[in-house]
C-alpha atoms as a PDB file:
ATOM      1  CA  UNK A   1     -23.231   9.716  26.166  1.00  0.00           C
ATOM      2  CA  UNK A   2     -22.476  11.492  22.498  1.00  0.00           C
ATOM      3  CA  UNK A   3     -23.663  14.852  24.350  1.00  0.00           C
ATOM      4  CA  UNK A   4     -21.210  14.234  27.216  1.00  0.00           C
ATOM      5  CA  UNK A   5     -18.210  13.163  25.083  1.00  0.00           C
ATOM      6  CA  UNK A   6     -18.501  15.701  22.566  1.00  0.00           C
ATOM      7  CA  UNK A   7     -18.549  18.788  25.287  1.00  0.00           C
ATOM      8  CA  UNK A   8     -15.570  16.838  27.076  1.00  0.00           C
ATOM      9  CA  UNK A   9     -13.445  16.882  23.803  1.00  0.00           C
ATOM     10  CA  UNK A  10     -14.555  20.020  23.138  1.00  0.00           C
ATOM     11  CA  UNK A  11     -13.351  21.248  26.196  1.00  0.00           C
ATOM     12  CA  UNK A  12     -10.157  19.897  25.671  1.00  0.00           C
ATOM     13  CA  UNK A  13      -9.511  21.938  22.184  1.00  0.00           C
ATOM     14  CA  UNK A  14     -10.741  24.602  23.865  1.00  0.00           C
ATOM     15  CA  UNK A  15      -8.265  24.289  26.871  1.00  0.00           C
ATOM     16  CA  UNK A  16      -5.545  23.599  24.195  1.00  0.00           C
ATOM     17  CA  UNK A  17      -6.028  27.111  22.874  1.00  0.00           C
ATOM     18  CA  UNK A  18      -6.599  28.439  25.817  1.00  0.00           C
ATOM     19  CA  UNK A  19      -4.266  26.969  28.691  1.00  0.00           C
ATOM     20  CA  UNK A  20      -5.911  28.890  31.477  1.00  0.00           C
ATOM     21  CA  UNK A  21      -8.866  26.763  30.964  1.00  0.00           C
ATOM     22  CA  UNK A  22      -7.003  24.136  32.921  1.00  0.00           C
ATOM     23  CA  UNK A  23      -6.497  26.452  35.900  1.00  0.00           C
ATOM     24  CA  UNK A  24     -10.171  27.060  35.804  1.00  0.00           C
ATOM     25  CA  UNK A  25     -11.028  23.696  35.327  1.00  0.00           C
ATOM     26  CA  UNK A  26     -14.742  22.518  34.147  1.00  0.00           C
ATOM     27  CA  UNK A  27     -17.961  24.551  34.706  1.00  0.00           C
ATOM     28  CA  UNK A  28     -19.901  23.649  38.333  1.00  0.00           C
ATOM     29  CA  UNK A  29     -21.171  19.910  38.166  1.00  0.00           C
ATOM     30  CA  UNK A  30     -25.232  21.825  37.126  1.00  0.00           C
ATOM     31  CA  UNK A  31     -23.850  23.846  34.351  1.00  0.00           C
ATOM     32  CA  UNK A  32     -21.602  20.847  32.801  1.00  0.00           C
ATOM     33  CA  UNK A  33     -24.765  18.718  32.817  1.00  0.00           C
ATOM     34  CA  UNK A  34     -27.383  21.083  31.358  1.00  0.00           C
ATOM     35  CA  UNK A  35     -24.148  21.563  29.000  1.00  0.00           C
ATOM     36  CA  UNK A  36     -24.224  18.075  28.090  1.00  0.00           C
ATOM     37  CA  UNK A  37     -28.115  17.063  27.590  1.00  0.00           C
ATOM     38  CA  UNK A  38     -28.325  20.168  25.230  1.00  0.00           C
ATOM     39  CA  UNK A  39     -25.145  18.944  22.971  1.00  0.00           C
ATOM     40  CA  UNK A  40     -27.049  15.240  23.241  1.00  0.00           C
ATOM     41  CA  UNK A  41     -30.625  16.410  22.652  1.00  0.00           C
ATOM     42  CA  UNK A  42     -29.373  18.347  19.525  1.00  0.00           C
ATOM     43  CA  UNK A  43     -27.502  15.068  18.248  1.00  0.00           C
ATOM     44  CA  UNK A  44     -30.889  13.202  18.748  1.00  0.00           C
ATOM     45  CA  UNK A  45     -32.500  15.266  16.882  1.00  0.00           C
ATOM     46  CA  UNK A  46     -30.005  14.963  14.014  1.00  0.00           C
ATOM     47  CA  UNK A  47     -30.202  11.315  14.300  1.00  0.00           C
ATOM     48  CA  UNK A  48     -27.307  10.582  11.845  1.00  0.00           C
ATOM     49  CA  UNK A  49     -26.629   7.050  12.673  1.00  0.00           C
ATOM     50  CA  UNK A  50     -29.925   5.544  11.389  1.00  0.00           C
ATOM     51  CA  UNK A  51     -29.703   7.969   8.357  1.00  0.00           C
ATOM     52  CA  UNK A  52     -26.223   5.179   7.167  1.00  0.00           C
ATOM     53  CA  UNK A  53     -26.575   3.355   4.244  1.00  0.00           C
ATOM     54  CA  UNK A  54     -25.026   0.614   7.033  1.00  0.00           C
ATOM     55  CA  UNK A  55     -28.212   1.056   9.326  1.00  0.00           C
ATOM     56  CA  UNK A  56     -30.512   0.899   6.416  1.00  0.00           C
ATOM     57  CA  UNK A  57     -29.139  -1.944   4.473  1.00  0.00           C
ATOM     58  CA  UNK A  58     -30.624  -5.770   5.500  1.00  0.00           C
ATOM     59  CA  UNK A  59     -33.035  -4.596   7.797  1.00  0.00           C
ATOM     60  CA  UNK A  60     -35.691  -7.055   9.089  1.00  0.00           C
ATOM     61  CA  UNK A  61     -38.423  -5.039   8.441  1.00  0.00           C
ATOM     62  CA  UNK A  62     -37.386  -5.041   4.632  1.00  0.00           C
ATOM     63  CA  UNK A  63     -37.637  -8.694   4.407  1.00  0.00           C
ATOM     64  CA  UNK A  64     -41.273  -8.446   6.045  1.00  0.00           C
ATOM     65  CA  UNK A  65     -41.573  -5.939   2.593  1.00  0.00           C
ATOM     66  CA  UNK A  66     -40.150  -8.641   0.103  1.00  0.00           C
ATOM     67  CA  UNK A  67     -42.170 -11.678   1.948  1.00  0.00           C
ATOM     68  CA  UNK A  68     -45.677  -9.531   1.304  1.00  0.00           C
ATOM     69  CA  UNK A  69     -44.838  -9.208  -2.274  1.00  0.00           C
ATOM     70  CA  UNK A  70     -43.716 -12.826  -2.872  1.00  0.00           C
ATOM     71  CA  UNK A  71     -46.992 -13.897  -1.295  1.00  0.00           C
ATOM     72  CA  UNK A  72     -49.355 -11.184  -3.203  1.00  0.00           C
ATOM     73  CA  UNK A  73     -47.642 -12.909  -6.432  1.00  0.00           C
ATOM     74  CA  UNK A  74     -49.620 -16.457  -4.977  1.00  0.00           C
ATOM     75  CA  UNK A  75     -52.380 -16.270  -7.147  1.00  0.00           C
ATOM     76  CA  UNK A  76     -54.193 -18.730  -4.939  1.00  0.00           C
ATOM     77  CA  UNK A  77     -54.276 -16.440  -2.170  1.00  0.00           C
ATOM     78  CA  UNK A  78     -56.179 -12.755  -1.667  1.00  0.00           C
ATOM     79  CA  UNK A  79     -52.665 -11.293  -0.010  1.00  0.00           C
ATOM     80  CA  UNK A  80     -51.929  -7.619  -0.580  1.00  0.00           C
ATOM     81  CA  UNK A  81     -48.264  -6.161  -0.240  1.00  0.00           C
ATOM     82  CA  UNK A  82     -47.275  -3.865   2.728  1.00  0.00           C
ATOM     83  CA  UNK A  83     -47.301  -0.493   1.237  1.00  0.00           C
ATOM     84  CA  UNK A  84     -45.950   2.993   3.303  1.00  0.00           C
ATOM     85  CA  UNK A  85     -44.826   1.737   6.576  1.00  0.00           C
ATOM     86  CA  UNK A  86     -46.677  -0.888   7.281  1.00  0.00           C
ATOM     87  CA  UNK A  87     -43.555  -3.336   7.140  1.00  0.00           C
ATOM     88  CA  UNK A  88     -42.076  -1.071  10.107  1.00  0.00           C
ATOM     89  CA  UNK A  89     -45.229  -1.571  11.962  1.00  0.00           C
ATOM     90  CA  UNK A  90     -45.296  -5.406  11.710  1.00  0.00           C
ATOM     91  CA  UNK A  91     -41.568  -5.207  12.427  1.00  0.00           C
ATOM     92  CA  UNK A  92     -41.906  -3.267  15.794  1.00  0.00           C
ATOM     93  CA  UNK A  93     -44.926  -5.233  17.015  1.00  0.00           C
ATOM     94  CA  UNK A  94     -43.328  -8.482  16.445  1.00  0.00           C
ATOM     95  CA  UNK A  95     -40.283  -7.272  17.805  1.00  0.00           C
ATOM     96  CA  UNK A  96     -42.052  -6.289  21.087  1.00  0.00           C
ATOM     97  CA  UNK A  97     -44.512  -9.149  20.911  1.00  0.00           C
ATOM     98  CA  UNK A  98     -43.312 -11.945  19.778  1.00  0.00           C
ATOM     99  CA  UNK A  99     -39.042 -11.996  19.760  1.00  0.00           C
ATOM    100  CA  UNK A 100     -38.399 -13.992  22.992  1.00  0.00           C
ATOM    101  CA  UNK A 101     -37.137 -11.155  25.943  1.00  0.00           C
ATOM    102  CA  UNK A 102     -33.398 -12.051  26.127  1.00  0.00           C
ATOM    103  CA  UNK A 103     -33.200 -11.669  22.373  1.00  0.00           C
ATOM    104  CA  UNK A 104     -35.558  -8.246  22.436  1.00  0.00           C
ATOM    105  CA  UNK A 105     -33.104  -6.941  25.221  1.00  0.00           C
ATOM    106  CA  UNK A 106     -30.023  -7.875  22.914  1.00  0.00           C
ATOM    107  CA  UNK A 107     -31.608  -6.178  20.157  1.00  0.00           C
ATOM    108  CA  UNK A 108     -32.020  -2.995  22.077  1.00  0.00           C
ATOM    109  CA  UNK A 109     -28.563  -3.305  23.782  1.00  0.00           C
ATOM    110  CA  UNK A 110     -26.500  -3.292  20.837  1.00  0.00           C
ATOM    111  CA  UNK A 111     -28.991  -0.925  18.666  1.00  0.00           C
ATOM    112  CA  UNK A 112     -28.272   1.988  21.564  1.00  0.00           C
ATOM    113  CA  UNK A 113     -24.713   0.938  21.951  1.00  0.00           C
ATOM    114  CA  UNK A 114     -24.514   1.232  18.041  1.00  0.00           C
ATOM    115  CA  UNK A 115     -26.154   4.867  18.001  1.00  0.00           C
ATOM    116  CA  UNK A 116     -23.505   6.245  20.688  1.00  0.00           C
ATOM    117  CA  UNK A 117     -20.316   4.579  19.146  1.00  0.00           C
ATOM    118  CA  UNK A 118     -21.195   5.974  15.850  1.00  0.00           C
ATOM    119  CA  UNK A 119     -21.651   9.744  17.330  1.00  0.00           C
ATOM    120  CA  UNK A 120     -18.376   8.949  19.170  1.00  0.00           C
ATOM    121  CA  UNK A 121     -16.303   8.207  15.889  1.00  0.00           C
ATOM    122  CA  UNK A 122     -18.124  10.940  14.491  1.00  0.00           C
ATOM    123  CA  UNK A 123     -16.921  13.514  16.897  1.00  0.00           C
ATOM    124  CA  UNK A 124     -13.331  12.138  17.699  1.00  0.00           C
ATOM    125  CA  UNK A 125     -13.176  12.328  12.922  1.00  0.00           C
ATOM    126  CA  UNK A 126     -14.765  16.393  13.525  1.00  0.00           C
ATOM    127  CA  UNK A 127     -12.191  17.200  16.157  1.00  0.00           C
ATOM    128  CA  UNK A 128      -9.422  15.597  15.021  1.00  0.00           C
ATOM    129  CA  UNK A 129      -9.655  16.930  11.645  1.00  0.00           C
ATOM    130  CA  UNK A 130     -10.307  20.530  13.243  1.00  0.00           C
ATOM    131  CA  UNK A 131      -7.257  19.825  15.187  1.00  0.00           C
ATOM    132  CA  UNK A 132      -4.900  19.319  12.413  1.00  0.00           C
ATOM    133  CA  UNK A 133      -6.233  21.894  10.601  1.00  0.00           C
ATOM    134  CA  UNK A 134      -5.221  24.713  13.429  1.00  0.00           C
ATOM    135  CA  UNK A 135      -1.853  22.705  14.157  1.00  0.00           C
ATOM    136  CA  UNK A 136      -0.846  23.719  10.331  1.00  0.00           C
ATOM    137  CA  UNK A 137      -2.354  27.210  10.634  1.00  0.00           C
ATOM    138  CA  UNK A 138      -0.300  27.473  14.158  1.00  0.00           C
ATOM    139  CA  UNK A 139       3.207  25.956  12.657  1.00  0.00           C
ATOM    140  CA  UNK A 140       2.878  28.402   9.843  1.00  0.00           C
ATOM    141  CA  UNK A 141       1.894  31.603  11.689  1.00  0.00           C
ATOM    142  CA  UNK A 142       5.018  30.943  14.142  1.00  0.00           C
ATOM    143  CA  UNK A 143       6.915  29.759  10.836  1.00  0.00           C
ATOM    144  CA  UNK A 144       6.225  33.433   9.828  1.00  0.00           C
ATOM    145  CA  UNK A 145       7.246  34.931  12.976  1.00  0.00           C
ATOM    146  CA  UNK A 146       3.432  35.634  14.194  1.00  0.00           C
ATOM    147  CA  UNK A 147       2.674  34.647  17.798  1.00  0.00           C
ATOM    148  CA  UNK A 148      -1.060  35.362  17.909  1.00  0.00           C
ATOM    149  CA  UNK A 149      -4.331  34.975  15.795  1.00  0.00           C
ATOM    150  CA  UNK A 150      -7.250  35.418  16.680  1.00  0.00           C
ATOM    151  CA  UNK A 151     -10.558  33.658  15.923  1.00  0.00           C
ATOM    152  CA  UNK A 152     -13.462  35.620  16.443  1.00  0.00           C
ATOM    153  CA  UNK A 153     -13.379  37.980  19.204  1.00  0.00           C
ATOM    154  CA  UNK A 154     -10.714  35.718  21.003  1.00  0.00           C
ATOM    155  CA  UNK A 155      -7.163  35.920  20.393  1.00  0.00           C
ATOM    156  CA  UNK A 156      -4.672  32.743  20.879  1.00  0.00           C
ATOM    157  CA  UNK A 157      -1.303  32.930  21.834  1.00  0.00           C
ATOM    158  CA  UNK A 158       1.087  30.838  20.180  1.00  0.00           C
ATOM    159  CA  UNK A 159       3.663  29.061  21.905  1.00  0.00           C
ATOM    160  CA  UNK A 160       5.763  25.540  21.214  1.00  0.00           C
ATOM    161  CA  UNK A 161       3.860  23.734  24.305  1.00  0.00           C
ATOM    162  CA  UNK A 162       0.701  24.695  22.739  1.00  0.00           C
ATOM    163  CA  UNK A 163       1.452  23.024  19.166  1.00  0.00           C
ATOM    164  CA  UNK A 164       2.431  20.034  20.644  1.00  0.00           C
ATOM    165  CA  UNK A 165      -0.825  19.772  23.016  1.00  0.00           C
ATOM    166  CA  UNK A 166      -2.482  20.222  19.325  1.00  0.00           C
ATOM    167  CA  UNK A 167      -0.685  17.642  17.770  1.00  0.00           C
ATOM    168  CA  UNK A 168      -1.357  15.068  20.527  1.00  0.00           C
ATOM    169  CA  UNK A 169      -4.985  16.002  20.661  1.00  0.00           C
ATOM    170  CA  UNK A 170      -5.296  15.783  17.303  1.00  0.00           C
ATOM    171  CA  UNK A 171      -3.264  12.087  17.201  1.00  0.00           C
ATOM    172  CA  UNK A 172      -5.280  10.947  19.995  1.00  0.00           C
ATOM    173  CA  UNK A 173      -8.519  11.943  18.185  1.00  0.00           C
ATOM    174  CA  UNK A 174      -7.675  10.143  15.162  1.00  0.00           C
ATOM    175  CA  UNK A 175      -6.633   7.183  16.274  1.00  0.00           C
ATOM    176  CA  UNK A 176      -9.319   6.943  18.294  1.00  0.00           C
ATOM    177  CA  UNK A 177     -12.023   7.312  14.869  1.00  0.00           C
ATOM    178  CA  UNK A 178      -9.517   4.833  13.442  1.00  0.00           C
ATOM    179  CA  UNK A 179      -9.752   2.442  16.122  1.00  0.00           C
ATOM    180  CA  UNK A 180     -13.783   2.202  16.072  1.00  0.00           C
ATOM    181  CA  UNK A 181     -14.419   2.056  12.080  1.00  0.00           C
ATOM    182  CA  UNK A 182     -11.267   0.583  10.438  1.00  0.00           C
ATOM    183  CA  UNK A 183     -12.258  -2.565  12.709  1.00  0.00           C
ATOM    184  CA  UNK A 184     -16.047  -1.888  11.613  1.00  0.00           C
ATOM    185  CA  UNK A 185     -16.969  -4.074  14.546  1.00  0.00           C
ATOM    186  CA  UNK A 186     -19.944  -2.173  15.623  1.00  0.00           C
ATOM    187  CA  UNK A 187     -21.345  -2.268  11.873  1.00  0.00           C
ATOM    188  CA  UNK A 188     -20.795  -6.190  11.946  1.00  0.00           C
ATOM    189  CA  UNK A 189     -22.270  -6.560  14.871  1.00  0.00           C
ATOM    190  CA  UNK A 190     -25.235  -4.834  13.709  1.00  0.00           C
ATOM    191  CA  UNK A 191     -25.417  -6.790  10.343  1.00  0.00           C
ATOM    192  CA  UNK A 192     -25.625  -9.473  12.770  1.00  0.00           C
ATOM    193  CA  UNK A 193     -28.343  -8.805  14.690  1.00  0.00           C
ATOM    194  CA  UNK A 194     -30.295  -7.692  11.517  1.00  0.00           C
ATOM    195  CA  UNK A 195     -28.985 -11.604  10.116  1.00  0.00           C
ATOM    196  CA  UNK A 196     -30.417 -13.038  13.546  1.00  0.00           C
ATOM    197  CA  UNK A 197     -33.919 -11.363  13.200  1.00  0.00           C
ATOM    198  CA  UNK A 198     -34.466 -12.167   9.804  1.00  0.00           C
ATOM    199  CA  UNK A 199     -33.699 -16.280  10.590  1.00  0.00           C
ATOM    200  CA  UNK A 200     -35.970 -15.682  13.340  1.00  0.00           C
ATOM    201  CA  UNK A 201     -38.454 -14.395  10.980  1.00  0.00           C
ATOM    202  CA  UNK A 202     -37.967 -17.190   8.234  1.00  0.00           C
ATOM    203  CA  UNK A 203     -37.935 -19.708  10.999  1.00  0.00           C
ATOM    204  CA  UNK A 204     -41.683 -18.338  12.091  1.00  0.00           C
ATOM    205  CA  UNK A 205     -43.127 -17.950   8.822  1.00  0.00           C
ATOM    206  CA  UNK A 206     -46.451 -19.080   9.157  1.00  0.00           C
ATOM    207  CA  UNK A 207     -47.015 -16.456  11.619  1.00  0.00           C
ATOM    208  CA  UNK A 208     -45.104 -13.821   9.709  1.00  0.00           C
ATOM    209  CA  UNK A 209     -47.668 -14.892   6.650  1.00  0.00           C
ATOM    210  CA  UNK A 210     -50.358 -15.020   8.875  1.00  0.00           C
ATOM    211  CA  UNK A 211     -49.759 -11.077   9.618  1.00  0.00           C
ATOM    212  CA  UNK A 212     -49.473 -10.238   6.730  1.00  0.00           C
ATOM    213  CA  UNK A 213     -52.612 -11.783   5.549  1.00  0.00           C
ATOM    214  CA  UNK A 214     -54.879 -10.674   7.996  1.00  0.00           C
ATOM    215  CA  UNK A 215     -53.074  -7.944   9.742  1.00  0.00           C
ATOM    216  CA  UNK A 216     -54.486  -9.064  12.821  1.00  0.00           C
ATOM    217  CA  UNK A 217     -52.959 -10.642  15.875  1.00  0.00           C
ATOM    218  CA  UNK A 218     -53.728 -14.649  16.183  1.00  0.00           C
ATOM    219  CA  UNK A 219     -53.690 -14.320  20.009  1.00  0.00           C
ATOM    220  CA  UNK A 220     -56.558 -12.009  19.737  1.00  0.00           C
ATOM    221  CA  UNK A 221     -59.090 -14.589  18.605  1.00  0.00           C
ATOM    222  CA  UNK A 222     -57.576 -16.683  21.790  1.00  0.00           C
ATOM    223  CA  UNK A 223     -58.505 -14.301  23.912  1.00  0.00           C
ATOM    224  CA  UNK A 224     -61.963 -13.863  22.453  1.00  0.00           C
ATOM    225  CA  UNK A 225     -62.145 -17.143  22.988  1.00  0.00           C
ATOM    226  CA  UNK A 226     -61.747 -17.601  26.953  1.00  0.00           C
ATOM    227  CA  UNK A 227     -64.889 -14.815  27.246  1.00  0.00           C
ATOM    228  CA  UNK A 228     -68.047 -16.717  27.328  1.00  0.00           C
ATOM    229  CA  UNK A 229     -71.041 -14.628  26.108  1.00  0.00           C
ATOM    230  CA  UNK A 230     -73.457 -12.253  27.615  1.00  0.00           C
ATOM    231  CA  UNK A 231     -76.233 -14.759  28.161  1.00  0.00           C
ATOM    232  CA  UNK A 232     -80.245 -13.327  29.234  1.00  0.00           C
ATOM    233  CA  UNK A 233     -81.354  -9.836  30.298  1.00  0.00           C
ATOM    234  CA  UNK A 234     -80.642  -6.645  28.175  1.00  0.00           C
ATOM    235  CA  UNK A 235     -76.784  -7.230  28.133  1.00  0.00           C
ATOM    236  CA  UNK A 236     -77.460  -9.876  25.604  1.00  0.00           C
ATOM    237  CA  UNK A 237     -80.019  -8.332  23.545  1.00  0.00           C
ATOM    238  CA  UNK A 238     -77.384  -4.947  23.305  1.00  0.00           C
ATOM    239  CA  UNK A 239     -75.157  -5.101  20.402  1.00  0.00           C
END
C-alpha cells in the first residue's frame, strides 16, 4: 500500500508540472505494478515505522526484560535475566503460542495497518512540503517575469493553472499528514495494544515466570508425557 500511494502522489506532482501527463494518463496496468512493488520493497527495507521512539516505547517484550530482572533479584531462586534478544524471542513465541487467536489476529491487524498509515503520513508530509516549496519558487519566477525553469534535463512551463494545481496539491497533501498525526489515533491505538499484551502478560505470570526460568515450553513435558516408552528388543536398550 505505501509503494502504491507514494507512486500515485508522485504521479500527481509529476502531472502538475507536466500537464500532458494527464493526456497520457498512467503507465500500462504491468508497468504501474512492477512500479509500485519496487517503491514498496524499498520502503520495507527502510522500515522507518518500527525505528519511532512511538513503536519502541512500552513494548511487551520490554516488560518480559524488566520481569527477568525483578525475578534474578529473588535470591531464593536460580533465575538469570534475558540478555541480547532473548526477551523478543519469548515475546514472539508467546505471541504465536499462547495469545488466544482473535487477540493474535488483532495484534497483527492493527501492527500492519500501523506500518502503512505511518508511510502514508510520511509521504503526503514529503510531498506536500516539496509542493510548497516549488509553488514559492513558481510565484517568484513568474513574479520576475520568467515563464520556465528547468529541473534537470526537463524544463517546466509556468502558467497560472499550473500554480494553482500546486497549491491544491500541496493543501491536499498537508491536510491529509495533518489529519492522520495531529489526531495521533494510530499511535494510541498502538499504545493500546502494547497496554493489552502486557495485562495479558501480568495476568499469566506464572507462565511468563515459568519461561523465563526454564526457557522451556511447559506443554513439552505434556507431550512427553502421552508417549509411553520403548519397552523390550533393541529399541529399548538404544539410547
Amino acid at each position: 500500500m505505501p509503494g502504491y500511494y507514494a507512486f500515485a502522489v508522485l504521479w500527481l506532482y509529476s502531472a502538475a508540472l507536466y500537464p500532458n501527463l494527464w493526456e497520457k494518463g498512467l503507465p500500462d496496468a504491468f508497468l504501474s505494478l512492477l512500479i509500485g512493488l519496487v517503491i514498496g520493497f524499498i520502503l520495507y527495507s527502510f522500515n522507518y515505522p518500527n525505528k519511532r521512539s512511538e513503536y519502541n516505547q512500552g513494548q511487551p517484550s520490554e516488560h518480559l526484560r524488566r520481569r527477568s530482572i525483578e525475578l534474578a533479584q529473588d535470591s531464593t531462586k536460580n533465575i538469570k535475566p534475558l540478555t541480547g534478544d532473548e526477551h523478543i524471542r519469548i515475546y514472539l513465541y508467546i505471541l504465536n503460542n499462547y495469545l488466544p487467536q482473535t487477540f493474535h489476529e488483532v495484534v497483527m491487524v492493527r501492527g500492519a495497518l500501523y506500518y502503512c498509515v505511518t508511510y502514508v503520513w510520511v509521504i503526503s508530509r514529503a510531498f506536500g512540503i516539496l509542493g510548497f516549496f516549488t509553488l514559492i519558487f513558481g510565484c517568484l519566477r513568474l513574479l520576475c517575469g520568467e515563464q520556465t525553469f528547468s529541473v534537470a534535463s526537463f524544463v517546466v512551463q509556468l502558467s497560472v493553472r499550473k500554480i494553482m494545481f500546486l497549491a491544491l496539491f500541496s493543501i491536499v497533501q498537508i491536510a491529509f499528514w495533518l489529519l492522520l498525526t495531529r489526531p495521533n489515533r494510530t499511535d494510541r491505538s498502538l499504545a493500546l495494544i502494547y497496554t493489552d499484551q502486557i495485562e495479558w502478560l501480568k495476568l499469566n505470570d506464572i507462565l511468563v515466570t515459568y519461561l523465563i526460568e526454564h526457557r522451556t515450553d511447559p506443554r513439552v513435558y505434556e507431550f512427553f508425557k502421552s508417549i509411553p516408552p520403548p519397552t523390550g528388543g533393541r529399541a529399548g536398550n538404544q539410547p
